[in-house]
Protein backbone atom coordinates (compact mmCIF):
# COMPACT_ATOMS: atom_id res chain seq x y z
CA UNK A 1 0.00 0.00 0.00
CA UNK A 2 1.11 3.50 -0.86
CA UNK A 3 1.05 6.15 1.70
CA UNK A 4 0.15 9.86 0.57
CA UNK A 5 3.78 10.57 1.93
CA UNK A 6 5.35 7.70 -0.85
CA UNK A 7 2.73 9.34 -3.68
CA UNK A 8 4.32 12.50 -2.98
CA UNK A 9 8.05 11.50 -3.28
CA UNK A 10 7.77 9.25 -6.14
CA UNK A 11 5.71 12.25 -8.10
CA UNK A 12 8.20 14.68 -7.09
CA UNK A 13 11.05 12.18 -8.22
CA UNK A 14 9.92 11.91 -11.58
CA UNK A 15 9.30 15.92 -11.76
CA UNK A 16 12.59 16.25 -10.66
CA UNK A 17 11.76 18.37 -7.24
CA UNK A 18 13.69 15.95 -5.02
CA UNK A 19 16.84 16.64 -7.20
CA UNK A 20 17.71 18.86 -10.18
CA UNK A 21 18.19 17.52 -13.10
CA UNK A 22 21.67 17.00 -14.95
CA UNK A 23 20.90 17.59 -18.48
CA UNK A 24 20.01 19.87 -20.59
CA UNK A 25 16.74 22.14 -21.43
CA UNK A 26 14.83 19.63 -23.67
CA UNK A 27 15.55 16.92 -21.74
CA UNK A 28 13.72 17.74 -19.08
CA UNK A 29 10.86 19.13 -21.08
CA UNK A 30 10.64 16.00 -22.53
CA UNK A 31 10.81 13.77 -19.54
CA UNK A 32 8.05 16.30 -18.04
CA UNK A 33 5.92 15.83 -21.57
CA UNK A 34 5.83 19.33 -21.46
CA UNK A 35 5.20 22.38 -19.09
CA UNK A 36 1.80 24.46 -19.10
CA UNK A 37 2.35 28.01 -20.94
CA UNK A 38 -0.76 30.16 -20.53
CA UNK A 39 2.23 33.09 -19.97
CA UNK A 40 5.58 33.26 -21.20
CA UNK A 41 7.38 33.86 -17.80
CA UNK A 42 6.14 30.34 -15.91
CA UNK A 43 7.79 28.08 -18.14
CA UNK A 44 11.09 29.18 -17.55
CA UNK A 45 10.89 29.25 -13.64
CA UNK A 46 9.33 25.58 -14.06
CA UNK A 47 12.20 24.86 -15.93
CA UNK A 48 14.81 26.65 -13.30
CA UNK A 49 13.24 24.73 -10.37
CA UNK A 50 13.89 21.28 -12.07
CA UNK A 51 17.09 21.46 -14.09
CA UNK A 52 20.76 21.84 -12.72
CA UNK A 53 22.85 25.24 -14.06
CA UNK A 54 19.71 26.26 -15.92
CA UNK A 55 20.24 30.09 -17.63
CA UNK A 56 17.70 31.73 -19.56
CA UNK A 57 19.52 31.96 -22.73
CA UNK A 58 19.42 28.15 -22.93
CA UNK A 59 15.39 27.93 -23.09
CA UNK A 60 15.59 31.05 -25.43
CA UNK A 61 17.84 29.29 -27.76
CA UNK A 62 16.26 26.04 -27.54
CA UNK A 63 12.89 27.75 -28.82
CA UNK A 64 14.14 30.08 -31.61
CA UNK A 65 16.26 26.74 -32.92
CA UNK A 66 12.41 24.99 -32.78
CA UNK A 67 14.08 22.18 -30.42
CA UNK A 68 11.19 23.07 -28.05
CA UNK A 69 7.83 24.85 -29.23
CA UNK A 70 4.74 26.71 -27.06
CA UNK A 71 1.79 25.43 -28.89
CA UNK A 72 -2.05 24.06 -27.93
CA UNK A 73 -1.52 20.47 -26.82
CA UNK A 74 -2.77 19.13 -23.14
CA UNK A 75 -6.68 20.15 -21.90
CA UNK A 76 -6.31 22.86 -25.18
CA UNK A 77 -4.25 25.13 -23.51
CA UNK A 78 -0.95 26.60 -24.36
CA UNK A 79 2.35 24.09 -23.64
CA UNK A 80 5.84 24.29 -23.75
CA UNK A 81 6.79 20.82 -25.88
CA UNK A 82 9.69 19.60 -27.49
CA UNK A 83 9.27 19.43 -31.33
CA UNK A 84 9.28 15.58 -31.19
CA UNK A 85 6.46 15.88 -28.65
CA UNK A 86 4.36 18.32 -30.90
CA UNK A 87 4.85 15.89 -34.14
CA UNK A 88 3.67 12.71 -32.53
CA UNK A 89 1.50 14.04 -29.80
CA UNK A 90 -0.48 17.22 -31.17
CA UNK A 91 -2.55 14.21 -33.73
CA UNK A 92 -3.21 12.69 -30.20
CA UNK A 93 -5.25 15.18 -29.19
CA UNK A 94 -6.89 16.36 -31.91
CA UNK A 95 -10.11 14.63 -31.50
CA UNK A 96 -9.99 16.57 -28.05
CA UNK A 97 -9.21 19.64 -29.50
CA UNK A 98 -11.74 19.68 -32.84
CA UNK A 99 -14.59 18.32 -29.60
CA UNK A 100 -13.80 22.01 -27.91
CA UNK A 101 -13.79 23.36 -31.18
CA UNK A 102 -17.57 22.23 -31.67
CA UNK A 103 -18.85 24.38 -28.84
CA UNK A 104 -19.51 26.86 -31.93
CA UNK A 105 -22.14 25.78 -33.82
CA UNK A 106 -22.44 27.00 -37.55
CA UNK A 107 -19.33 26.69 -38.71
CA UNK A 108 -17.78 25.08 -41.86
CA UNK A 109 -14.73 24.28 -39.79
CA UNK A 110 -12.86 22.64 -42.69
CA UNK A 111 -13.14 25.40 -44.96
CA UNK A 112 -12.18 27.53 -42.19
CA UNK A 113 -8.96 25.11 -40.98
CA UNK A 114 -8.07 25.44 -45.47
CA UNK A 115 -8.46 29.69 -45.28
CA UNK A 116 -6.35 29.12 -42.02
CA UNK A 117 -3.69 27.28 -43.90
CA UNK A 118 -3.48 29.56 -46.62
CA UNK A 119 -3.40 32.97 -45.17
CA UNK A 120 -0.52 32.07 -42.62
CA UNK A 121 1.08 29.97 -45.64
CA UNK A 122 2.62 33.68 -46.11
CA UNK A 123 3.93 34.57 -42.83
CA UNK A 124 2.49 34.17 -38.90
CA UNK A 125 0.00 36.12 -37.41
CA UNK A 126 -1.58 37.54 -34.01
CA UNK A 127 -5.19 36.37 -33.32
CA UNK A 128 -6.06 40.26 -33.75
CA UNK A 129 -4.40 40.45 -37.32
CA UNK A 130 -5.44 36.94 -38.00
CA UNK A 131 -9.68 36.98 -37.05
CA UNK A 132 -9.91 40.00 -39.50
CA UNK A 133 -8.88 38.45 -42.31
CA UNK A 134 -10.81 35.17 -41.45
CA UNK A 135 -14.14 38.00 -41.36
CA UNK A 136 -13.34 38.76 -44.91
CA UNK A 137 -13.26 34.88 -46.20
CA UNK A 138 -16.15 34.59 -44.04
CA UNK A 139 -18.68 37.13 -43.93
CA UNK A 140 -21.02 37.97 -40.79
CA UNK A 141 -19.50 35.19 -38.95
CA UNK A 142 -18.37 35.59 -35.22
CA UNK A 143 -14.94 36.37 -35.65
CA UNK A 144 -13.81 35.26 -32.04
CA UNK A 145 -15.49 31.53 -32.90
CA UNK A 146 -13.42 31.42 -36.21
CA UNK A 147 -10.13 32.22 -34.25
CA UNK A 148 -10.98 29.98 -31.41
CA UNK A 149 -11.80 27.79 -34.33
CA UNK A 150 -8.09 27.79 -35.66
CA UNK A 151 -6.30 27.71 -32.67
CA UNK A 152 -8.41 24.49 -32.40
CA UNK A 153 -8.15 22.40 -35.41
CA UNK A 154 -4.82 23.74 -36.81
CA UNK A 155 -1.58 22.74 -35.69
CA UNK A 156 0.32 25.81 -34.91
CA UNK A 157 2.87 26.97 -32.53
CA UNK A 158 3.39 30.62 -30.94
CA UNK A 159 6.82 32.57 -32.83
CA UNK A 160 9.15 33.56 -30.20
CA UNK A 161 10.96 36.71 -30.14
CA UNK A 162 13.75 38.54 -28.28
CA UNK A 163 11.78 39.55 -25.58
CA UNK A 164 12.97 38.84 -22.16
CA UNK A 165 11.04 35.60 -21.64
CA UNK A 166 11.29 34.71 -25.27
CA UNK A 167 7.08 36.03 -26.25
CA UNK A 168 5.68 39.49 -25.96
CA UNK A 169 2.25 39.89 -24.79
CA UNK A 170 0.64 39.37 -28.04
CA UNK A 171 2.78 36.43 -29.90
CA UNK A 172 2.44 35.60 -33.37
CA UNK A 173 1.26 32.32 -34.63
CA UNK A 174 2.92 30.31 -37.39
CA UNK A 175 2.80 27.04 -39.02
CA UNK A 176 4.90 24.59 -37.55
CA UNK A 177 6.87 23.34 -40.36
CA UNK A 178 6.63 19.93 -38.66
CA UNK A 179 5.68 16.71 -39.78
CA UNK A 180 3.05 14.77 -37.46
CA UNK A 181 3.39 11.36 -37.01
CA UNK A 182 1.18 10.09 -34.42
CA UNK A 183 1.87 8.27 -31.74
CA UNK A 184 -0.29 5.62 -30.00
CA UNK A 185 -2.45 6.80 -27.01
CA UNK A 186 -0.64 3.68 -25.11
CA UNK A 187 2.60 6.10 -25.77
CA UNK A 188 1.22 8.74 -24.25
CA UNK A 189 -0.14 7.21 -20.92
CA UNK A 190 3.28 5.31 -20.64
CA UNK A 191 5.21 8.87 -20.69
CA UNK A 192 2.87 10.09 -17.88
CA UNK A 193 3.33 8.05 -15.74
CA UNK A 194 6.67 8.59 -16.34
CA UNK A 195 6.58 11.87 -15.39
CA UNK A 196 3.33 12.09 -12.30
CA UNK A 197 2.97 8.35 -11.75
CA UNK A 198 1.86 6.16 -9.98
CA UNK A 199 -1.77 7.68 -11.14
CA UNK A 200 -5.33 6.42 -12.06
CA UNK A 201 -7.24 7.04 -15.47
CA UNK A 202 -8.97 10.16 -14.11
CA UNK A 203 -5.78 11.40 -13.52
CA UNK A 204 -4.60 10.71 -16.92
CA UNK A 205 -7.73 12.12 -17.89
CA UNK A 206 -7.20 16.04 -16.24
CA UNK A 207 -4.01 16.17 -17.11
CA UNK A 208 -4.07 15.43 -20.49
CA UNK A 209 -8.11 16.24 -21.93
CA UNK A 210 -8.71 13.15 -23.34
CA UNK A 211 -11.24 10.81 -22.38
CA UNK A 212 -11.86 6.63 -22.71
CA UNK A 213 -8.33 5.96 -21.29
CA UNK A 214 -9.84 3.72 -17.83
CA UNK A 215 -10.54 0.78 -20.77
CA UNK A 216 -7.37 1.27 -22.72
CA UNK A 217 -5.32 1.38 -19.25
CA UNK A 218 -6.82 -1.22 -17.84
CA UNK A 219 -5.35 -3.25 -21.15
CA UNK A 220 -2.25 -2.57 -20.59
CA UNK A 221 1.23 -3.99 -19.14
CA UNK A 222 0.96 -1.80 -16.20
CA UNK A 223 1.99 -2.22 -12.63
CA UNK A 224 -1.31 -1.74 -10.18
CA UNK A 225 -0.49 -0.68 -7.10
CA UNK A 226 -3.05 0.45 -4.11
CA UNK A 227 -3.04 3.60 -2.23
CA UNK A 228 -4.07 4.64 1.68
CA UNK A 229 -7.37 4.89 0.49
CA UNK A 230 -7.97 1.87 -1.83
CA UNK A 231 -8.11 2.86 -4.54
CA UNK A 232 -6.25 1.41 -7.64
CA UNK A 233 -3.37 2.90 -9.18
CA UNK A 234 -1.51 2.41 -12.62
CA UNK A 235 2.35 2.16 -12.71
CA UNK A 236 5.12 1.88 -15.22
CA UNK A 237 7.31 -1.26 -13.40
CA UNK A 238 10.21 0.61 -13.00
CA UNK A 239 9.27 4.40 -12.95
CA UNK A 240 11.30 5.68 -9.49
CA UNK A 241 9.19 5.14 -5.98
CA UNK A 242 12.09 6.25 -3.72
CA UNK A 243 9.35 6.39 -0.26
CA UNK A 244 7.77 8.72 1.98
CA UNK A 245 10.68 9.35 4.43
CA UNK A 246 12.79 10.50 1.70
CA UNK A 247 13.97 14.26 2.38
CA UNK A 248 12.39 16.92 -0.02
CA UNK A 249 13.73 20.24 -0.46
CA UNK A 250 11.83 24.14 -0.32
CA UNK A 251 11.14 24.77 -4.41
CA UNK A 252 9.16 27.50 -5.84
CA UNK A 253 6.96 26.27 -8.59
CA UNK A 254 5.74 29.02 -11.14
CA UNK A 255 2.07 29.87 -11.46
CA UNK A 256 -0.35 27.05 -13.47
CA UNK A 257 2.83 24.51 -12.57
CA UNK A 258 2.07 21.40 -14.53
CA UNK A 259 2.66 19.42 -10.98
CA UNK A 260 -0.44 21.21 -9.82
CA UNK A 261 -2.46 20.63 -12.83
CA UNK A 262 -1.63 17.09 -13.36
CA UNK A 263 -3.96 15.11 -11.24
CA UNK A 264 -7.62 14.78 -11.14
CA UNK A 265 -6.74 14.09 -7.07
CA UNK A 266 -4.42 16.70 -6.35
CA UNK A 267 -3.69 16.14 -2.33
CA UNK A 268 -0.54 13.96 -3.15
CA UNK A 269 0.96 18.03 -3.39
CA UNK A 270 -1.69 20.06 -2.22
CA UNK A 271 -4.08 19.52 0.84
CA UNK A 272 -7.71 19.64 0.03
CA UNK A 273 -8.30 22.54 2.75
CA UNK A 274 -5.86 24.71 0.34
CA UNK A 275 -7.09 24.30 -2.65
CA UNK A 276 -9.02 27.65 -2.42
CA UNK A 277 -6.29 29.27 -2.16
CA UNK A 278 -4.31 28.08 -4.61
CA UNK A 279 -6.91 27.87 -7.78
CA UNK A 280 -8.79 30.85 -7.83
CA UNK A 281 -12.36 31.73 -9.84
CA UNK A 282 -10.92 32.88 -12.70
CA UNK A 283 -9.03 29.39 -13.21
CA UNK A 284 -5.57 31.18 -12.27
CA UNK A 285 -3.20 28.53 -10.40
CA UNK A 286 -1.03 30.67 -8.47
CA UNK A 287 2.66 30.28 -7.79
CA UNK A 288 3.25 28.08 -4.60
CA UNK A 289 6.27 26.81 -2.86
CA UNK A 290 6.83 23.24 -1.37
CA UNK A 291 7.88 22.51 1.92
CA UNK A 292 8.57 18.85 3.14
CA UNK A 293 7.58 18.09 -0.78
CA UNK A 294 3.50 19.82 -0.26
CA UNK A 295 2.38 23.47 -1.06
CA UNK A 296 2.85 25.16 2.29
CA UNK A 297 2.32 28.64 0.62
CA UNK A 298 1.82 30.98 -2.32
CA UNK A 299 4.51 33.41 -3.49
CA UNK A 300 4.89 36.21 -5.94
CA UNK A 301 7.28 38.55 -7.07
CA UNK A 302 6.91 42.53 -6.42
CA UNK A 303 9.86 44.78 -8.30
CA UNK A 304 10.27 48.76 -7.42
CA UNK A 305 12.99 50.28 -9.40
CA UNK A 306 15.75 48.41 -8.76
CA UNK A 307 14.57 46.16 -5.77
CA UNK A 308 12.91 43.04 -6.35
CA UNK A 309 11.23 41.31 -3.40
CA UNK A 310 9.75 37.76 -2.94
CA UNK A 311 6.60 37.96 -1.03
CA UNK A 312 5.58 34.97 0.57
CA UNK A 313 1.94 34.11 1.94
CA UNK A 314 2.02 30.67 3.88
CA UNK A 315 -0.91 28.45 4.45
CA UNK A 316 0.77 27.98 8.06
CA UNK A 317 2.93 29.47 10.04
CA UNK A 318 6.69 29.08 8.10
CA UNK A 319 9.84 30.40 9.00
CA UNK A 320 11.53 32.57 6.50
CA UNK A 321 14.74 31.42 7.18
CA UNK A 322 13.64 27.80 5.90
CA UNK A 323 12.70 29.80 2.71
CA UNK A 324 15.48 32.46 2.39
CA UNK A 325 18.51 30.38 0.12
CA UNK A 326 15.62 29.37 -2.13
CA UNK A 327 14.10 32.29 -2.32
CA UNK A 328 16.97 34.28 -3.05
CA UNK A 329 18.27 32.26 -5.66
CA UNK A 330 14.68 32.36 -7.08
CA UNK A 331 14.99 36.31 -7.91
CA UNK A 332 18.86 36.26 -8.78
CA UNK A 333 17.13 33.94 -11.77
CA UNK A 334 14.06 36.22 -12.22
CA UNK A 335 14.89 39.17 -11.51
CA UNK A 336 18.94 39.03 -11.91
CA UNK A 337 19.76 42.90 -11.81
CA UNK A 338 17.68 43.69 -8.92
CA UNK A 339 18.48 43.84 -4.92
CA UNK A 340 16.51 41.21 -3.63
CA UNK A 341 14.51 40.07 -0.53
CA UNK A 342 12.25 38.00 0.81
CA UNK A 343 9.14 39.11 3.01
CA UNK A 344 6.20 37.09 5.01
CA UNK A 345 2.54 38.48 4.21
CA UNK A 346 -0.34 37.04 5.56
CA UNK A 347 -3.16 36.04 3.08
CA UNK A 348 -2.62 34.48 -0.02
C-alpha cells in the first residue's frame, strides 16, 4: 500500500523536485511531456526549479532553434513541448481539440482550418491580425469563434521573439513546419506516468483532456499498485518510488505549474483545505512553494525600481529562514539585476 507521503516522493522524483536535473533544457521538457504556458514567464521558472545550471539563454535558444515549441496540446491550452512531442503528440489530441472546437455551432470548420492554412502559408500572425482576415473569407460570422476555431483544429505553434522571456504579450502564430506522425495513445499514458505516476485514469484524464483511457489502461502492461485509500493505481514497473521518508527540499513552482495541474486528485501536493487558495475563480493557479515536498504557501514577485522582493503568503505558520537560500536564488534567476529580498505576508 502507498502512503500519501510515498505518492508525494515518487511524483516529485519523476518531476525532478527531489533533485535537479543534470541535463540539458529539452531533456527535461521532454521527460516532463511538457510544461503548461498560458504566460511566457512560468515556463522558464518551471524549468529553473527542475534542471541543474539552468540560464535563460538556454530555453531562449532552444525555442528560436524549434528544439522546443509553445503550442495548444494538453486540456487545449498553451504548452511548452519539445518538437518531437508536438509531431507525434499534437494528432493525439486532436479529437480533443476539434470536440472544444464544436462548442460553436455553424461553422464550416474545414473550410475555415483550409483559409487558415493559406493565409498564414505567407507569414504568422496575431489572433487580432489573424480573425480579420478570417471576417473577410467569411462574412457575418463571429470572428472570435473562427479564431478559437483555428487555434483548435490547426496545428500551430506561438513565434518567439527577443523579448525577455522569449514572447511578448501578443505572440504571433505560425505554421509549424513539422511533420506529425502520431503516436499511440498507449505512448502517451506510458510517458505520464513517467513523469506524475503512480496515477489512475482520471488522472490521466485532467491532465491530459482526453477521455476513454480507464478501458485502454486497464489493457495494458501496467503495474497496479493500491493507495491509503484503496483505490487502484496504474504504474510503469520501474518508474522511481524512492518512499515517503525521503527528504524533499523548499522549491518555488511558477504559477499554473504542470505538478499542480496534473492530477484529477491533487492532495498527493496540495491539501484539500488549500485548494481555495491556490486555484482561484478565474481558473488562475497561483505560484506556490513546497515545503517537506507539499504546497505550504503561495509566493509572488513585487519589483520597485531596482529592488525586487519575494513575497511569501504561507498556508501555516513558516519560517523565513527555511525559505530564504531558495528564495533568493529564485529572484537572482528572475529578476537578476535587482536587490533582492524576501518578506512574510499574511493572506494568499
Amino acid at each position: 500500500m502507498l502512503t500519501l507521503g510515498d505518492l508525494n516522493r515518487a511524483t516529485l522524483a519523476r518531476q525532478h523536485l527531489l533533485d535537479r536535473h543534470k541535463g540539458d533544457v529539452a531533456d527535461v521538457v521532454h521527460r516532463l511531456v511538457g510544461l503548461q504556458a498560458q504566460e511566457p514567464r512560468p515556463p522558464y521558472l518551471g524549468v529553473w526549479s527542475r534542471l541543474a545550471g539552468f540560464a535563460r539563454d538556454d530555453l531562449h535558444a532552444a525555442l528560436h532553434a524549434r528544439t522546443l515549441v509553445r503550442a495548444t496540446m494538453w486540456r487545449a491550452t498553451l504548452h511548452l513541448v519539445t518538437a518531437a512531442d508536438f509531431a507525434v503528440f499534437r494528432p493525439v489530441v486532436a479529437p480533443m481539440l476539434a470536440a472544444a472546437a464544436r462548442r460553436f455551432e455553424g461553422i464550416d470548420f474545414d473550410a475555415v482550418v483550409a483559409a487558415a492554412d493559406r493565409l498564414l502559408a505567407a507569414g504568422p500572425m496575431t489572433f487580432n491580425e489573424l480573425r480579420p482576415r478570417l471576417l473577410e473569407e467569411f462574412p457575418g460570422g463571429y470572428d472570435r469563434a473562427l479564431g478559437y476555431a483555428v487555434r483548435m483544429l490547426t496545428p500551430l505553434i506561438m513565434v518567439p521573439t527577443e523579448d525577455r522571456w522569449s514572447f511578448p504579450r501578443e505572440s504571433a502564430f505560425g505554421l509549424p513546419g513539422i511533420d506529425l506522425e502520431p503516436a499511440g495513445v498507449e505512448t502517451l499514458i506510458e510517458r505520464y506516468l513517467a513523469a506524475f505516476g503512480p496515477a489512475t485514469p482520471a488522472d490521466v484524464q485532467t491532465w491530459s483532456g482526453l477521455r476513454g483511457l480507464k478501458r485502454i489502461m486497464s489493457g495494458m502492461d501496467l503495474e497496479r499498485l493500491t493507495d491509503f485509500t484503496g483505490r487502484e493505481l496504474y504504474d510503469l514497473p520501474d518508474a522511481p518510488r524512492p518512499g515517503g521518508d525521503v527528504p524533499a527540499p523548499v522549491r518555488f513552482l511558477p504559477d499554473f505549474d504542470t505538478l499542480i495541474l496534473g492530477h484529477a486528485d491533487r492532495t498527493r501536493v496540495l491539501a484539500e483545505e488549500y485548494k481555495g487558495l491556490v486555484a482561484t475563480k478565474n481558473l488562475r493557479i497561483k505560484a506556490v512553494y513546497l515545503v517537506d515536498g507539499f504546497a505550504a504557501g503561495t509566493w509572488q514577485i513585487k519589483r520597485t525600481g531596482k529592488r525586487a522582493k519575494l513575497l511569501i503568503s504561507p498556508f501555516t505558520s513558516t519560517s523565513p529562514d527555511l525559505l530564504e537560500e531558495e528564495g533568493l536564488r529564485l529572484l537572482a534567476f528572475a529578476e537578476p539585476d535587482a536587490a533582492p529580498s524576501l518578506e512574510v505576508v499574511d493572506g494568499s
